[in-house]
Protein backbone atom coordinates (compact mmCIF):
# COMPACT_ATOMS: atom_id res chain seq x y z
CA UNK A 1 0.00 0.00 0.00
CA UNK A 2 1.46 3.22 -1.50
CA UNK A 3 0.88 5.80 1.72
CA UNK A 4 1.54 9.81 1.62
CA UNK A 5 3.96 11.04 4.26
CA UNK A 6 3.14 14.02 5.92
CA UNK A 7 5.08 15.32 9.01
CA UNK A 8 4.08 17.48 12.17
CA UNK A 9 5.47 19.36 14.74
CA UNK A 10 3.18 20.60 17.32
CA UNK A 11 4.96 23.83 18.29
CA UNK A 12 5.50 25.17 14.86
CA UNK A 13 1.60 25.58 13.62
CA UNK A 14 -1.44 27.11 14.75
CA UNK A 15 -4.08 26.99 16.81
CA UNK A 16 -6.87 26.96 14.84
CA UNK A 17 -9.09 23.83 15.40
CA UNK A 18 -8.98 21.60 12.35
CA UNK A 19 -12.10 20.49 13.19
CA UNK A 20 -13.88 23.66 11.38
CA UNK A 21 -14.37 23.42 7.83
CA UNK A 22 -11.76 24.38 5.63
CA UNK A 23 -11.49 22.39 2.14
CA UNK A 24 -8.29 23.86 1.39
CA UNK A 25 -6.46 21.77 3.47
CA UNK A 26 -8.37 18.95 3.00
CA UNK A 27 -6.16 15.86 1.55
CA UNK A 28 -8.54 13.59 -0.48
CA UNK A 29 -7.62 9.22 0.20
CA UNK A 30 -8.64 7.26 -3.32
CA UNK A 31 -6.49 4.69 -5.26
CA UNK A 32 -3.64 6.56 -6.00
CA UNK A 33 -3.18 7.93 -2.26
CA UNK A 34 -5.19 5.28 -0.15
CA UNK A 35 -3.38 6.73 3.12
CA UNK A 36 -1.50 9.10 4.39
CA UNK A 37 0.94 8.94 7.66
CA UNK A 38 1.87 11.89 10.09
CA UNK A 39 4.83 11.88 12.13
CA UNK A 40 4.25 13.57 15.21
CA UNK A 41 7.08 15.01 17.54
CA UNK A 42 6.91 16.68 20.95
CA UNK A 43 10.26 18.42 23.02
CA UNK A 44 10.87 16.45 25.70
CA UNK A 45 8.84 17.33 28.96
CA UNK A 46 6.05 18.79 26.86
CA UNK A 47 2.94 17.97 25.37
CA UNK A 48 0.20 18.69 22.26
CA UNK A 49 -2.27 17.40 20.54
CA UNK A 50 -3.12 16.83 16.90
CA UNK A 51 -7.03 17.23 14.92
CA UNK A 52 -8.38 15.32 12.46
CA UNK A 53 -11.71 16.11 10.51
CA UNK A 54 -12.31 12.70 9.00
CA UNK A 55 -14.96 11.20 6.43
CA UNK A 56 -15.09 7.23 5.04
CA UNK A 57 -11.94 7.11 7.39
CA UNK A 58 -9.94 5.24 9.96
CA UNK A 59 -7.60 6.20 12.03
CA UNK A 60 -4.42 4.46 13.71
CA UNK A 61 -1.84 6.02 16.06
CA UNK A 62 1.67 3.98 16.77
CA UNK A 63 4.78 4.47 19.04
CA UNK A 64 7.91 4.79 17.83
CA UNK A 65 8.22 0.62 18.95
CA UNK A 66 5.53 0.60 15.84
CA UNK A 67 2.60 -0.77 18.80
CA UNK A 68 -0.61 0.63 18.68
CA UNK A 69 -1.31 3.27 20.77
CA UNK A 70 -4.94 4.51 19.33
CA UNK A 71 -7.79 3.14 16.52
CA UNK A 72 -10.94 3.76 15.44
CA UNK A 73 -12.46 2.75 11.95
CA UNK A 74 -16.16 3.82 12.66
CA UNK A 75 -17.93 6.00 10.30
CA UNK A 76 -20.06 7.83 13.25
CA UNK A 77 -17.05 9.47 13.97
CA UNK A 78 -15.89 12.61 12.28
CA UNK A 79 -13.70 14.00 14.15
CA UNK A 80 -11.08 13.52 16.58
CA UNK A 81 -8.65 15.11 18.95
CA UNK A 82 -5.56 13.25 20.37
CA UNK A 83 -3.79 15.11 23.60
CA UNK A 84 0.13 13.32 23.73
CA UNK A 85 1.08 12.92 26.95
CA UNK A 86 4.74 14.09 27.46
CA UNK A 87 7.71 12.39 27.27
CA UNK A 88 6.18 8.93 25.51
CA UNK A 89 8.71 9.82 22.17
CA UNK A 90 8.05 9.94 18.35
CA UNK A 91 4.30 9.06 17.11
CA UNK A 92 2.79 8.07 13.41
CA UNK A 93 -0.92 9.02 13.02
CA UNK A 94 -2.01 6.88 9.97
CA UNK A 95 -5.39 7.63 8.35
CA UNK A 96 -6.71 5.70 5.37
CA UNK A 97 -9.88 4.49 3.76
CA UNK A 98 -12.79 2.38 5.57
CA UNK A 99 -12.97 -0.91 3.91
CA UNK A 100 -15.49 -0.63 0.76
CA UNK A 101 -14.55 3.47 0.55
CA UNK A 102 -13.78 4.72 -2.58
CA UNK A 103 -12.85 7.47 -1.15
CA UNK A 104 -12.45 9.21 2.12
CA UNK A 105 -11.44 12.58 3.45
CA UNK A 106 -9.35 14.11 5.96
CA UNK A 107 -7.93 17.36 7.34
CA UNK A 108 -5.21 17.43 9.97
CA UNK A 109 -3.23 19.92 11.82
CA UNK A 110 -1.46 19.97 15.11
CA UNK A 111 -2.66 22.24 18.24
CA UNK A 112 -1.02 23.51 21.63
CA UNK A 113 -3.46 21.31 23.78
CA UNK A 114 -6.72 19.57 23.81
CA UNK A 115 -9.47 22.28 22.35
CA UNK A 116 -12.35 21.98 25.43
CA UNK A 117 -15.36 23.97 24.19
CA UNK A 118 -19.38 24.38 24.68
CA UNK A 119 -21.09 25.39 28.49
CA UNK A 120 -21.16 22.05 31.12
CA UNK A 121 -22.87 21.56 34.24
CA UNK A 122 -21.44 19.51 36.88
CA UNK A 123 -23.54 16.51 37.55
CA UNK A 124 -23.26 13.49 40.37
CA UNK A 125 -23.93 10.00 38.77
CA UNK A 126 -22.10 8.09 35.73
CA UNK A 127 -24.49 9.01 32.99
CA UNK A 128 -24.43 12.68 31.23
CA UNK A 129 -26.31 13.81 28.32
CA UNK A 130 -25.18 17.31 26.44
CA UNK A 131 -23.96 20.14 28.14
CA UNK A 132 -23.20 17.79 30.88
CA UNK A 133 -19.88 16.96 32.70
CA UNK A 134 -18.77 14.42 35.22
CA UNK A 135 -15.72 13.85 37.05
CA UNK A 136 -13.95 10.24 37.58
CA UNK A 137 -11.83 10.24 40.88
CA UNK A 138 -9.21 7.45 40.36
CA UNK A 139 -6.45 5.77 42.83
CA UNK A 140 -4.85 2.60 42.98
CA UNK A 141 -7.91 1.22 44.78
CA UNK A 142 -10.14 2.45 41.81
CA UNK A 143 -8.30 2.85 39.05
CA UNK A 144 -11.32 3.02 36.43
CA UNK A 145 -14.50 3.96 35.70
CA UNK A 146 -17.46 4.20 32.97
CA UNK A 147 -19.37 6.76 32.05
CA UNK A 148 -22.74 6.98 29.83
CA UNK A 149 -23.32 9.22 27.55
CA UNK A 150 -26.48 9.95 25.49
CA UNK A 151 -26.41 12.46 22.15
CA UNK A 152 -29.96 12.78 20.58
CA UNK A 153 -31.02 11.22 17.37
CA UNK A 154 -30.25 13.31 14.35
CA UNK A 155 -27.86 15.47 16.26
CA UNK A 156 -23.66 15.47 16.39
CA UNK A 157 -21.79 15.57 19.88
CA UNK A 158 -18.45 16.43 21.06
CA UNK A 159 -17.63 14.33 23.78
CA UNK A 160 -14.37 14.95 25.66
CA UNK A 161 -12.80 13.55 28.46
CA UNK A 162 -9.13 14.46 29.99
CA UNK A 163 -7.38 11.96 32.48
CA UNK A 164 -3.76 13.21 32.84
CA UNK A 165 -1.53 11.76 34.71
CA UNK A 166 -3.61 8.87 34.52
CA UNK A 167 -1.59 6.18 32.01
CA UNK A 168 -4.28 5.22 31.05
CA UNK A 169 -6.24 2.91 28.50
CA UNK A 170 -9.78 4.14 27.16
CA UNK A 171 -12.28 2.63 24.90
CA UNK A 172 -15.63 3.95 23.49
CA UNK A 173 -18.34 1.45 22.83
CA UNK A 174 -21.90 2.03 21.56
CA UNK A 175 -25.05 0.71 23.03
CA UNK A 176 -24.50 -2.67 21.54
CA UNK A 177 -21.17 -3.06 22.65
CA UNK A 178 -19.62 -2.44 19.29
CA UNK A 179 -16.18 -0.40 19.78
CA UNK A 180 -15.81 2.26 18.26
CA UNK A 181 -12.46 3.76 19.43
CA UNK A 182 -9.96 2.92 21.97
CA UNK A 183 -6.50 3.61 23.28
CA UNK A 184 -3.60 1.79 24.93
CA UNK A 185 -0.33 1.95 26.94
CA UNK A 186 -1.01 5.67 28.71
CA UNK A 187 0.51 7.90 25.81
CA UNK A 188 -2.92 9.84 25.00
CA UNK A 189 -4.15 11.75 28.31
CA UNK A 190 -6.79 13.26 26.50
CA UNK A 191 -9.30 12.33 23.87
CA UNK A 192 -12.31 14.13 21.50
CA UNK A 193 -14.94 12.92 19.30
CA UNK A 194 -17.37 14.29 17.55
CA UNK A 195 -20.12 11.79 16.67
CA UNK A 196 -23.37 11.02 15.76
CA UNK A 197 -26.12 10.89 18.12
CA UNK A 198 -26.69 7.36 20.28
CA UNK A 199 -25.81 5.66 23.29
CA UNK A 200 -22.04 5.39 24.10
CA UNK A 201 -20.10 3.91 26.92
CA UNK A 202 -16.73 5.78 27.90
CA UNK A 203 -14.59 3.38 29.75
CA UNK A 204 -11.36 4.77 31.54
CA UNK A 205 -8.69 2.11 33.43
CA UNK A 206 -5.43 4.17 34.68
CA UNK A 207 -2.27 2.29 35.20
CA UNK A 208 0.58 2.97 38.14
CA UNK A 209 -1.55 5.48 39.66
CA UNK A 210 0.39 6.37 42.86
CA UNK A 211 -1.29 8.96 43.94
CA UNK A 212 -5.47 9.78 43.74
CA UNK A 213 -6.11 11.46 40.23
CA UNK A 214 -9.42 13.22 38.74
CA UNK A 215 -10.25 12.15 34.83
CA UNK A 216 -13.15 14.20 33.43
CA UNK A 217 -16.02 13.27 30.64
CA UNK A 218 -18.27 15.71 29.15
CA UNK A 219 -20.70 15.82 26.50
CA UNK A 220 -22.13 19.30 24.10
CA UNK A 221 -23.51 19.58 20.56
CA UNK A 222 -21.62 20.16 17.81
CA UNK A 223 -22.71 23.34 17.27
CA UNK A 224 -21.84 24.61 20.52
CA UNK A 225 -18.07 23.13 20.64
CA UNK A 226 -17.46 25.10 17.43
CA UNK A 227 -17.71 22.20 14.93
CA UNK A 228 -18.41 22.03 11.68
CA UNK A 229 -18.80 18.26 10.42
CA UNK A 230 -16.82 17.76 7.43
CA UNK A 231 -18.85 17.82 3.96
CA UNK A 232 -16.79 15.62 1.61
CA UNK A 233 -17.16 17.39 -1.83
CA UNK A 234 -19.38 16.18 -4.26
CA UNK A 235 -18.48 14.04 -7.18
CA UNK A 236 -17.24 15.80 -10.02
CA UNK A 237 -20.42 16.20 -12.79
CA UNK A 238 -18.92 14.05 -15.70
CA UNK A 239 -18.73 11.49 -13.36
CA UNK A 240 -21.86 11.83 -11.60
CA UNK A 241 -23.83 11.81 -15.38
CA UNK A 242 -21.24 8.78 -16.48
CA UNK A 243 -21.55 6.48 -13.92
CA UNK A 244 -19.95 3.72 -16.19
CA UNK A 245 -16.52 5.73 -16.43
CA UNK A 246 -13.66 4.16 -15.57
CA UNK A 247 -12.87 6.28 -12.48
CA UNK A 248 -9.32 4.64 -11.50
CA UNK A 249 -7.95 5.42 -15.31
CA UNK A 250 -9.11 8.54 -15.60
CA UNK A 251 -7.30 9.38 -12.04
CA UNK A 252 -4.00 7.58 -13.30
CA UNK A 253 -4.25 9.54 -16.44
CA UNK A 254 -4.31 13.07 -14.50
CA UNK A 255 -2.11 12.24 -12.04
CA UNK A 256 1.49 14.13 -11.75
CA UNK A 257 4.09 12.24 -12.15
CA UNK A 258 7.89 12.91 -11.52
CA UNK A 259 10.16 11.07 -13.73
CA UNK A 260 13.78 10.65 -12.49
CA UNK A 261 16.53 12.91 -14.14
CA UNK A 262 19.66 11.33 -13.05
CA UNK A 263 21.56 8.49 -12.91
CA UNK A 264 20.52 7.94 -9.04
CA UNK A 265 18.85 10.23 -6.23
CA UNK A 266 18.28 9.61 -2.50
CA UNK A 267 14.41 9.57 -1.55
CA UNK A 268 14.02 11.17 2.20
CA UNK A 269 11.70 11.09 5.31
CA UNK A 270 11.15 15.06 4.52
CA UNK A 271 12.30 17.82 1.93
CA UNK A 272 16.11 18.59 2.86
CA UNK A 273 19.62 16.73 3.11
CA UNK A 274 18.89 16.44 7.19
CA UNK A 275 16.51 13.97 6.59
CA UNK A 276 17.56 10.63 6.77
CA UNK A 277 17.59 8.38 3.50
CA UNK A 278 14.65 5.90 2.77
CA UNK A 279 15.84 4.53 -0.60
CA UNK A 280 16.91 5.42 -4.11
CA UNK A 281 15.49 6.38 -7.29
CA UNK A 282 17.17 5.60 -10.34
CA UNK A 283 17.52 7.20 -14.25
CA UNK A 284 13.95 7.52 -16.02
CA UNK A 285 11.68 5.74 -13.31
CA UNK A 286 8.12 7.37 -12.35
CA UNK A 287 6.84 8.13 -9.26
CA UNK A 288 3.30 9.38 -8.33
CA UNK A 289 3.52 12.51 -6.87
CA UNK A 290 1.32 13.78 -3.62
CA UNK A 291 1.63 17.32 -2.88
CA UNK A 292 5.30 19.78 -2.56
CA UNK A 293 6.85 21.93 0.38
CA UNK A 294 6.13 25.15 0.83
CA UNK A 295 9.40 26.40 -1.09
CA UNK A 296 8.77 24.56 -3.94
CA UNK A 297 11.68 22.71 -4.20
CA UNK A 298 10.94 19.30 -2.37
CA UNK A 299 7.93 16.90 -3.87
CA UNK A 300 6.50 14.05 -1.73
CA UNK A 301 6.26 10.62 -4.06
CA UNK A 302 4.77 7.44 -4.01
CA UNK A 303 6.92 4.15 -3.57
CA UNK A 304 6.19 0.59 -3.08
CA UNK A 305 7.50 0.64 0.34
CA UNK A 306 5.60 4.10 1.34
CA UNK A 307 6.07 7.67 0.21
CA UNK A 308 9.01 9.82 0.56
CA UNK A 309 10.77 13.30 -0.47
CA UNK A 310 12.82 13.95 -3.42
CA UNK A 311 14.26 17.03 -4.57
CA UNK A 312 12.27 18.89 -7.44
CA UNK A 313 15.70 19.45 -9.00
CA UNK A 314 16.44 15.51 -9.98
CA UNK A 315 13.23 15.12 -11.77
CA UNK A 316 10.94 16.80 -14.03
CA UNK A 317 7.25 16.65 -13.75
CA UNK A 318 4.59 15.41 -16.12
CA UNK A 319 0.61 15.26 -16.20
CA UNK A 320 -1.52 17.35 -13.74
CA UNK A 321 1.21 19.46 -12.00
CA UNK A 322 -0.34 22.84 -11.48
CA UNK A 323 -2.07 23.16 -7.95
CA UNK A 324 -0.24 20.46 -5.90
CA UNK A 325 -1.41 20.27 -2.17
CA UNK A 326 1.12 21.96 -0.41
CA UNK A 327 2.34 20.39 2.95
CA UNK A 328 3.64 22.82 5.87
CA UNK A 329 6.63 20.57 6.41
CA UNK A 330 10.00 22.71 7.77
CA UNK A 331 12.72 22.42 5.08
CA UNK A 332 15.64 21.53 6.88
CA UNK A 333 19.26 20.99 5.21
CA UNK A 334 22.67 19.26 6.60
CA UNK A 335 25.41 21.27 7.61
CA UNK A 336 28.74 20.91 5.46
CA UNK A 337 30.57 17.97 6.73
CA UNK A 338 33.21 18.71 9.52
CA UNK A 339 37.12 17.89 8.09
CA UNK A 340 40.19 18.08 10.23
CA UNK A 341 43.23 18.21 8.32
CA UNK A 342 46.51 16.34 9.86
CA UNK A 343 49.72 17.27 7.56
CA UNK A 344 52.09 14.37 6.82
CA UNK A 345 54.90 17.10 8.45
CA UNK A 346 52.94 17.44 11.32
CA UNK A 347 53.16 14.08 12.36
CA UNK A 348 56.82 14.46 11.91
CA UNK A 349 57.43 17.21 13.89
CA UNK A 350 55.16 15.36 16.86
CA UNK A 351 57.75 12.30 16.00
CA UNK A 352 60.45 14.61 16.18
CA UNK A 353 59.32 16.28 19.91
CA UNK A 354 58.50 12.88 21.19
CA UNK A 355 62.34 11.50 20.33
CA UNK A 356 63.79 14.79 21.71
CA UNK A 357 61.82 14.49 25.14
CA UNK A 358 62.59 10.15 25.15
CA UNK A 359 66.47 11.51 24.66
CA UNK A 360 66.09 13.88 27.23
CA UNK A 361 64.74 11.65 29.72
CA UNK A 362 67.34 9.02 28.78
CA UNK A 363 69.73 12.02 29.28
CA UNK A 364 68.75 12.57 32.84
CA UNK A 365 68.66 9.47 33.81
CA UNK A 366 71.99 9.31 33.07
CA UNK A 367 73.12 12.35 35.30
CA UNK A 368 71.19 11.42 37.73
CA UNK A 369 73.71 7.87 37.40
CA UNK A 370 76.59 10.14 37.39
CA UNK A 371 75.51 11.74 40.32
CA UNK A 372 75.43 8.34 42.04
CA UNK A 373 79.25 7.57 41.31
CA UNK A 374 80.34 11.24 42.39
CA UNK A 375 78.64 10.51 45.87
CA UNK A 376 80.54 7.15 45.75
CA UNK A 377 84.19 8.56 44.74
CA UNK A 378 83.42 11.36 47.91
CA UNK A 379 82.41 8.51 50.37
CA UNK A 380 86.31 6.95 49.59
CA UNK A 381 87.77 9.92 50.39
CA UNK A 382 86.91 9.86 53.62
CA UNK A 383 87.27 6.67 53.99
């Protein structure tokens, strides 16, 4: 599976809730790009979290030990919010079709912390409906807990619930006990959804706690958090009156292309010579090409063993080139290599200091032998 690489650091973009609509960032999953993956890196001691508007998609989260950390693949959800706990290293947020999709939809962008919006009231019990919030005390004694949660019929809800410190796993799970998301292992101290209405189950089970801890869960409408549900756009009008046409060929025939200019070039985890090296294209071979940096000098291809960067120089470009999605990924270039000369003479003059101290030492050691016989010669004389 051919997957686009996109990569994200938290501190570097804005604030701005993904989870809005906004179609010009919106990255479009079909047969030539079934999935896309989003490295996600935090300084150490800090956290973020990263927003996904989703449609027809699913959505996996891994460690940087490649075990999985989050999933859902449920298409009541439509969006989601991940909060990274600190200090739990390097993440990959993969998102690709639901099985059967021909295609699916998804906007992504990374935020400060956990967006917590709408008016709650506090309420006693383990069952909220919207505009409704309860908290989850938690020790070692009681390390979990399970909340209810209703949304009406016909209506999307954000529901939100925060547990840091917690380590904790989580899993949602609809009136039939169907799951629809859950996380693992304590790296997410914070989730969102936005969903449709139902009956849900939010089930929260901290590990380690050594001290008593307070999760939240809370429940408002769509509307209220902010959130606009993301429309997938409608099928383009020759296809829509053609229903017959041969969708994947038509694609494959508009699709830009980059077609290898030299005799080899190195294909990277991002645009720049700091990135490290995934592979190697070679003299005249295509690649599929997803989207370009910001500077316009870096393209993102498809490979058979994922996607990767090369630089716009080693190739030209053929097909449908014009309005490439642009991806906010830092350009980032190695420093010149650090040489240290050593001159052939310089070793000789070392070689030279070295004998002169050895025949001074010898030297020394010889006076102080001399010295040894003059004290000798003095002791006869007085004998």
């Amino acid at each position: 599976m051919k997957h686009l690489l996109l990569t994200l650091f938290v501190l570097l973009l804005g604030t701005l809730s993904v989870l809005a609509q906004d179609n010009a960032n919106l990255i479009t999953l079909n047969d030539a790009t079934p999935a896309i993956d989003a490295v996600i890196t935090l300084p150490p001691d800090t956290s973020g979290a990263v927003s996904l508007a989703i449609a027809n998609a699913a959505v996996k989260m891994t460690d940087a030990n490649n075990a999985v950390v989050f999933y859902t693949a449920d298409p009541r959800i439509h969006a989601i919010e991940l909060n990274i706990a600190p200090n739990t290293g390097a993440h990959t947020l993969t998102v690709e079709r639901l099985p059967g999709a021909p295609e699916a939809y998804v906007r992504l962008v990374a935020l400060p912390e956990l967006t917590v919006g709408g008016a709650v009231t506090l309420t006693n019990g383990t069952a909220i409906s919207l505009n409704q919030e309860v908290y989850l005390p938690l020790d070692a004694n009681a390390p979990g807990g399970t909340t209810s949660v209703s949304i009406p019929n016909n209506t999307v809800g954000v529901v939100t619930a925060v547990f840091l410190g917690a380590h904790a796993t989580t899993q949602l799970v609809d009136d039939s006990g169907v799951v629809i998301a859950q996380s693992t292992d304590g790296h997410i101290d914070g989730v969102s959804y936005a969903l449709d209405g139902g009956r849900y189950a939010f089930t929260l089970v901290g590990r380690g706690l050594t001290r008593p801890i307070v999760a939240s869960v809370r429940a408002v409408s769509a509307e209220e958090a902010g959130v606009t549900v993301l429309e997938a756009p409608t099928q383009p009008p020759s296809l829509a009156t053609n229903p017959t046409a041969n969708t994947t060929a038509s694609t494959t025939a508009m699709a830009c292309k980059a077609v290898v200019q030299r005799s080899s070039v190195n294909l990277r985890s991002g645009p720049g010579t700091a990135y490290s090296v995934l592979g190697y294209g070679y003299y005249n071979e295509s690649y599929l090409v997803g989207g370009r940096n910001p500077e316009n000098n870096w393209i993102v291809v498809s490979t058979d063993n994922g996607s990767a960067w090369m630089a716009l120089s080693n190739a030209s470009l053929q097909g449908a080139c014009e309005n490439l999605t642009v991806f906010n990924v830092p350009l980032r270039n190695m420093d010149a290599a650090q040489v240290t000369v050593i001159r052939n003479d310089d070793k000789k003059d070392d070689k030279k200091t070295d004998d002169k101290k050895r025949n001074k030492d010898d030297h020394d050691d010889h006076d102080d032998h001399d010295d040894h016989d003059d004290h000798d010669d003095d002791d006869d004389d007085d004998d």
